[in-house]
Protein backbone atom coordinates (compact mmCIF):
# COMPACT_ATOMS: atom_id res chain seq x y z
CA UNK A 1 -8.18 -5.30 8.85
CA UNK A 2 -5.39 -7.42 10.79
CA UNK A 3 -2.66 -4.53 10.61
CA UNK A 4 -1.64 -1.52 12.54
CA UNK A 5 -2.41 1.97 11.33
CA UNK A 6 -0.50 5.36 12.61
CA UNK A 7 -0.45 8.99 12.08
CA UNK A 8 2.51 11.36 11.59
CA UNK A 9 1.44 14.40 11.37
CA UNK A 10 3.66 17.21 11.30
CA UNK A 11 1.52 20.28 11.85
CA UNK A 12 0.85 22.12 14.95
CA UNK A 13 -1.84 20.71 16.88
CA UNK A 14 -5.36 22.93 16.20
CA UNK A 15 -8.78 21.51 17.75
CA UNK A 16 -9.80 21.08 13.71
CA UNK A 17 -7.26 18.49 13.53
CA UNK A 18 -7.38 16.58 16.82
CA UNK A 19 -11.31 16.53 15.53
CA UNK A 20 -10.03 15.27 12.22
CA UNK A 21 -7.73 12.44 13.80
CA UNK A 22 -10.30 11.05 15.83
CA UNK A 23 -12.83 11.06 12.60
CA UNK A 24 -9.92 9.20 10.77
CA UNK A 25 -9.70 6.69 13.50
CA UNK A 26 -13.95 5.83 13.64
CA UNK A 27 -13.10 6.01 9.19
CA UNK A 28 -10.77 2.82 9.30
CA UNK A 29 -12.84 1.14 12.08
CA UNK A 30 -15.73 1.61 9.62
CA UNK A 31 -14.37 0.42 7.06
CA UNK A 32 -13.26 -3.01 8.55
CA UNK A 33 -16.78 -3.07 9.48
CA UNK A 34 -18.13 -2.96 6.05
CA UNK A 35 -14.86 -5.10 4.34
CA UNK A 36 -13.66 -7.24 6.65
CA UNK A 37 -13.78 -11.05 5.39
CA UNK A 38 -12.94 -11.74 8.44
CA UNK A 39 -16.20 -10.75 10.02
CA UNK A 40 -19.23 -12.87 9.03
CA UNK A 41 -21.18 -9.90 9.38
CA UNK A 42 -19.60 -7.87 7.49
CA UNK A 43 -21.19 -6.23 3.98
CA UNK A 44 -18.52 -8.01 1.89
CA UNK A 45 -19.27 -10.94 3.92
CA UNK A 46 -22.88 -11.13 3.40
CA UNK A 47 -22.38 -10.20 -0.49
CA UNK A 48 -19.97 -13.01 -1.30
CA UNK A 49 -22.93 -15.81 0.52
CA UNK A 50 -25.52 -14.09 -1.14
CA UNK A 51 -27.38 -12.71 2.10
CA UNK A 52 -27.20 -9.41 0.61
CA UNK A 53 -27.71 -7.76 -2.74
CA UNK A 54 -25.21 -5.18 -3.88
CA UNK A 55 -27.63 -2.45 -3.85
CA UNK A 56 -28.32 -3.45 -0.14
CA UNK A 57 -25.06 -2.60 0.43
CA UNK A 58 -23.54 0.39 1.74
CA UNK A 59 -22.43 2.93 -0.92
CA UNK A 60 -18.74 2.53 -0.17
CA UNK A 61 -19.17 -1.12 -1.34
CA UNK A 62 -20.23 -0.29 -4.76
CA UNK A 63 -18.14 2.30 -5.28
CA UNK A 64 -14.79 -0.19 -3.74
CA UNK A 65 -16.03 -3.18 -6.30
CA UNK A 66 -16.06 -0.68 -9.25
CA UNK A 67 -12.74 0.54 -8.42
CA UNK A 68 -11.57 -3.28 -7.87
CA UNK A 69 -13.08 -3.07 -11.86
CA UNK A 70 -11.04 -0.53 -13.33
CA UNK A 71 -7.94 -1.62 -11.64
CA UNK A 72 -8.64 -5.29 -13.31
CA UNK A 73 -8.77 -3.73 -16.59
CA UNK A 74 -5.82 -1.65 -16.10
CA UNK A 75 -3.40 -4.48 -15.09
CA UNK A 76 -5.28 -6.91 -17.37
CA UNK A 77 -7.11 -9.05 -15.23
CA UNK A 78 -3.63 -9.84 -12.86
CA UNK A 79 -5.81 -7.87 -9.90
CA UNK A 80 -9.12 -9.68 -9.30
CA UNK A 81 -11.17 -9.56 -6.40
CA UNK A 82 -12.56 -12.91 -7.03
CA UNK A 83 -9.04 -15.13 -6.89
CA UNK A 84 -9.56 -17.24 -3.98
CA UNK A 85 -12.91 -18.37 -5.46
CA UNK A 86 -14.93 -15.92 -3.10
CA UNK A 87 -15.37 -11.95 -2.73
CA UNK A 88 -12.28 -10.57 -1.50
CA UNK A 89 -11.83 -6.90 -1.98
CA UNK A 90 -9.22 -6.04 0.48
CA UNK A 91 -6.15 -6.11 -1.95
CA UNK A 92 -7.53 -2.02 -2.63
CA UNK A 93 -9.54 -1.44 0.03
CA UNK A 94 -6.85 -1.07 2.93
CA UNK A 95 -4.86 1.64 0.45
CA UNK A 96 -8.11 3.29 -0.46
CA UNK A 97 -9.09 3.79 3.31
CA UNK A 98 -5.90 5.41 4.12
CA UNK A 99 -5.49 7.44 0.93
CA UNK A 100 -9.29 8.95 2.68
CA UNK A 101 -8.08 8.73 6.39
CA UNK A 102 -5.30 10.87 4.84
CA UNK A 103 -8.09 13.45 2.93
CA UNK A 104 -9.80 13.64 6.13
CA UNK A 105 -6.95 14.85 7.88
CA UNK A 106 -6.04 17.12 4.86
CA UNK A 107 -9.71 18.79 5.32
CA UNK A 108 -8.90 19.87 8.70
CA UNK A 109 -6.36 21.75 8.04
CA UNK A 110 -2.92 18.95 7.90
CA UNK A 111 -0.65 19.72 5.17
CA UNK A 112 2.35 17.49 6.23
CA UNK A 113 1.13 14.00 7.44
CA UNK A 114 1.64 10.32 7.07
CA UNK A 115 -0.76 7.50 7.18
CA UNK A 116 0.42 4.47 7.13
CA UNK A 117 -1.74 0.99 7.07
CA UNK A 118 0.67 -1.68 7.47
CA UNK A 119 3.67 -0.87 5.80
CA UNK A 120 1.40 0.91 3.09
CA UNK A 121 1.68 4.46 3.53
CA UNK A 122 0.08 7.65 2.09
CA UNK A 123 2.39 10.71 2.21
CA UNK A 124 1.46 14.38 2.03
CA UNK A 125 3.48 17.64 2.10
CA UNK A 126 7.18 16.99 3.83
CA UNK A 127 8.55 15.61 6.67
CA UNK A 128 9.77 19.14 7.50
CA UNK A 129 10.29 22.40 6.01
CA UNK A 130 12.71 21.98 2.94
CA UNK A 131 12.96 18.31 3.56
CA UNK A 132 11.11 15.17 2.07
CA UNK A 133 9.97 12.33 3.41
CA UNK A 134 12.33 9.42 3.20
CA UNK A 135 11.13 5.95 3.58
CA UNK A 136 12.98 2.93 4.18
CA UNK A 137 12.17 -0.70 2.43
CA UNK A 138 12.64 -3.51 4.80
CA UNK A 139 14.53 -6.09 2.50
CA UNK A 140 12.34 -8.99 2.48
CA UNK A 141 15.21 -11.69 2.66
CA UNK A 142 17.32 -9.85 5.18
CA UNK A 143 15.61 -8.83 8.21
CA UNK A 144 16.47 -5.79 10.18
CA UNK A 145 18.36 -4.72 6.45
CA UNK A 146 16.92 -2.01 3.91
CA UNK A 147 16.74 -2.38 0.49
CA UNK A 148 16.01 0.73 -0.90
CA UNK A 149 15.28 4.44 0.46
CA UNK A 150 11.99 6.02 -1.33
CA UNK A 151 12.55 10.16 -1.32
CA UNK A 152 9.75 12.35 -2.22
CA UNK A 153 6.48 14.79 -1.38
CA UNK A 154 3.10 14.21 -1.87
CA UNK A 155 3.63 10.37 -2.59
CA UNK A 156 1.90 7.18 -2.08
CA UNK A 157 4.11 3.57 -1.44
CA UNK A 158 2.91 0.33 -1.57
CA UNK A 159 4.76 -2.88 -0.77
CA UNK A 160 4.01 -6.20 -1.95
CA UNK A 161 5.71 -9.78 -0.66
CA UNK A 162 5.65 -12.77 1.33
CA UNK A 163 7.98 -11.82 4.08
CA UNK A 164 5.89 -10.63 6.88
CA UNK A 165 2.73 -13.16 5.37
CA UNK A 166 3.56 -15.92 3.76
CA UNK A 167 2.12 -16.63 0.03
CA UNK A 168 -1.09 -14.57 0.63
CA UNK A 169 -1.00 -13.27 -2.85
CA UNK A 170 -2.80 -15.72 -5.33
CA UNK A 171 -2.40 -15.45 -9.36
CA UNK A 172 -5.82 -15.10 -10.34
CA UNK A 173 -5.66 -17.08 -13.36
CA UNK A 174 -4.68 -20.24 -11.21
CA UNK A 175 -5.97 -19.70 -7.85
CA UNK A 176 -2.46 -20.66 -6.83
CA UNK A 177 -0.06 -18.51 -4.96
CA UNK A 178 1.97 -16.39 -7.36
CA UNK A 179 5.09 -17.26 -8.07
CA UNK A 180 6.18 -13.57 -7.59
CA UNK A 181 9.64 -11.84 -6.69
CA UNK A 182 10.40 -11.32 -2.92
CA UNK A 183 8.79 -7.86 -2.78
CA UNK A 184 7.95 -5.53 -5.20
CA UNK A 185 7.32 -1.74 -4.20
CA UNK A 186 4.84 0.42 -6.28
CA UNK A 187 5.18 4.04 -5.74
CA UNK A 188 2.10 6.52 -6.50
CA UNK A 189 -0.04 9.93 -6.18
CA UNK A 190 -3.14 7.63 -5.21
CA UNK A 191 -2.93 4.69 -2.43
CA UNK A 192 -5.80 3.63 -4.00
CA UNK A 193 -4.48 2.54 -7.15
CA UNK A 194 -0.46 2.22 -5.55
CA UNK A 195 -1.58 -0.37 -3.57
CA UNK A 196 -3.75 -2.78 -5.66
CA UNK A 197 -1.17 -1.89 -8.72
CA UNK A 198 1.39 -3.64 -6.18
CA UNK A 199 -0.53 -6.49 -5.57
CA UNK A 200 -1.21 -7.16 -9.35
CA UNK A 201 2.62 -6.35 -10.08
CA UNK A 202 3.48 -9.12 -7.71
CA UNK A 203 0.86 -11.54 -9.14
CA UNK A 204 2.67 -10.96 -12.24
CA UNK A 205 5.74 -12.22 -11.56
CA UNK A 206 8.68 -11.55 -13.99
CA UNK A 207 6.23 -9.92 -16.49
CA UNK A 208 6.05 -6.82 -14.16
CA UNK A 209 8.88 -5.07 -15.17
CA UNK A 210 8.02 -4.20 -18.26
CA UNK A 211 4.05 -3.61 -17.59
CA UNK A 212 5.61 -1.19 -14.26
CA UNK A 213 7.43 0.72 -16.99
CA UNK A 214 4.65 1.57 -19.58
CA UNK A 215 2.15 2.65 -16.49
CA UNK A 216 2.05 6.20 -16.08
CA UNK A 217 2.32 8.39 -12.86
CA UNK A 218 4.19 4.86 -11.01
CA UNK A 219 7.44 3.71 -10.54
CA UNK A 220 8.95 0.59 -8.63
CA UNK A 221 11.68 -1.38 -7.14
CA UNK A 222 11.69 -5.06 -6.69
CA UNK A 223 13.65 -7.44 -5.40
CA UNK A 224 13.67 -11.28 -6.92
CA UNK A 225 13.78 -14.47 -4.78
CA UNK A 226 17.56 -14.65 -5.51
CA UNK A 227 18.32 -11.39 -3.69
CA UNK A 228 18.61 -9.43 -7.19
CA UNK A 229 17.11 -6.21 -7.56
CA UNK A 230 15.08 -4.04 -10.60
CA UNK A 231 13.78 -0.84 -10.70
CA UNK A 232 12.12 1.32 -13.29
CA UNK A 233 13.99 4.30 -14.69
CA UNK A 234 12.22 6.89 -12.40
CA UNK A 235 12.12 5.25 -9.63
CA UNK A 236 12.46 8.02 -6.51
CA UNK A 237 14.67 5.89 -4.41
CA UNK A 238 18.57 5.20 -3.24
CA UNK A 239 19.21 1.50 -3.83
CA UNK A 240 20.70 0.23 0.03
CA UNK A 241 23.03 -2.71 -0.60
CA UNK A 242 25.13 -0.61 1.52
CA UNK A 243 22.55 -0.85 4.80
CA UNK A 244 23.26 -3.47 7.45
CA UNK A 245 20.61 -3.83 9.86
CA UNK A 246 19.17 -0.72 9.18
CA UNK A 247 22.75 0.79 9.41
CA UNK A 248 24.62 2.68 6.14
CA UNK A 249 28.15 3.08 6.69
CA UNK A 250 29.43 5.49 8.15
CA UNK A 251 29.86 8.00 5.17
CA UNK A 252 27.22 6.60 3.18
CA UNK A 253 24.83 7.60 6.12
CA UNK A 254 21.35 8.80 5.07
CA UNK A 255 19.41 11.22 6.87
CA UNK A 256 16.86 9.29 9.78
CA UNK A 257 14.35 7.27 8.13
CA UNK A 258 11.03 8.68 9.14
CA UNK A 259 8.85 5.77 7.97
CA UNK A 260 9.14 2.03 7.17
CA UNK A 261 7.13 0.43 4.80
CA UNK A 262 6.99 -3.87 4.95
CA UNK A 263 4.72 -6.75 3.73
């Protein structure tokens, strides 16, 4: 999928989960097999030159591209898997492999874990007894700087920008690259839905605000192409106009990031 994945898991070390890990692993490496458009071999691949029907294709495809459906409908047709003219699923399918990475793991036994799949990360439990996962925003105009701190258990976040890619995001009414703020960051429950609701929030541009309010179970921070910054009213996170290269000062000081989430 062109990104690095890693596991934090927090748990003493059983055989069930060292099992589960290495399942997790052969998951994701699966799943760029299938939805890679990268690959020419690949299901998706096939599918968008017409080499395969989509009952020909493996069940995860079907189930991926009606998921890719409801998330359409939900942000009104600002997530499409059809924007650059071809099949392109992979604006949900990297959060929906490692929100199931993550379940794997869970099945074994893990309680307190992270997954994260290139800067997109799904969280369980805490990061240690009493205390919550804290993840740090890379500010997408100011490298080596934070822009926000994202607190919480049990939590999904997805980041969305052109810092680390470029204008990869296209508005799907266009075909164009969206016009979008630097980043926006979609937190979640679900990576499933965090992630692709980030993408489409980007896509959106300065309408995302207000459609990020009215969503239910989400919340996000943003920050525009002039270096301003937005967030909805619940958002679970510290604003960090205070961090310097990933340094507070002194007595503003958070505890140790355990994560860092950038796109």
């Amino acid at each position: 999928m062109g990104t690095v994945f890693s596991f934090d898991i927090r748990d003493p070390r059983t055989p069930a989960v060292e099992t589960a890990l290495v399942e997790a692993v052969s998951w994701l490496h699966h799943v760029d097999e299938v939805f890679s458009t990268y690959r020419p071999d690949s299901a998706v691949s096939r599918l968008a030159r017409g080499e395969l029907e989509l009952d020909d294709c493996p069940a995860e495809v079907r189930e991926v591209l009606g998921l890719c459906e409801q998330v359409g409908h939900t942000t009104g047709g600002w997530f499409s898997v059809t924007a650059n003219g071809s099949l392109d699923p992979t604006g949900l399918v990297k959060g929906w492999a490692v929100e199931r990475a993550a379940q794997i793991l869970k099945a074994a036994g893990a309680r307190h874990l992270c997954v994260n799949g290139g800067g997109d990360l799904q969280l369980s439990g805490e990061a240690a007894p009493g205390t919550p996962w804290r993840i740090g925003i890379a500010h997408p105009l100011r490298p080596g700087d934070l822009c926000t701190v994202v607190t919480g258990r049990d939590l999904a976040v997805a980041t969305s920008g052109t810092a680390e890619r470029g204008a990869h995001i296209l508005d799907p009414h266009t075909g164009a690259p969206a016009t979008g703020p630097a980043s926006v960051t979609v937190v979640g429950r679900s990576l499933t839905t965090t992630d692709a609701y980030a993408t489409a929030a980007f896509a959106m541009g300065a309408d995302a605000h207000d459609w990020l309010e009215g969503l239910g179970g989400h919340e996000a921070f943003a920050v525009a192409a002039d270096g301003g910054t937005w967030h909805t009213r619940d958002f679970p996170g510290t604003v960090c106009d205070i961090v310097r290269h990933g340094r507070p000062r002194e007595e503003e000081r958070p505890p140790a990031r355990t994560a860092r989430s950038h796109l």
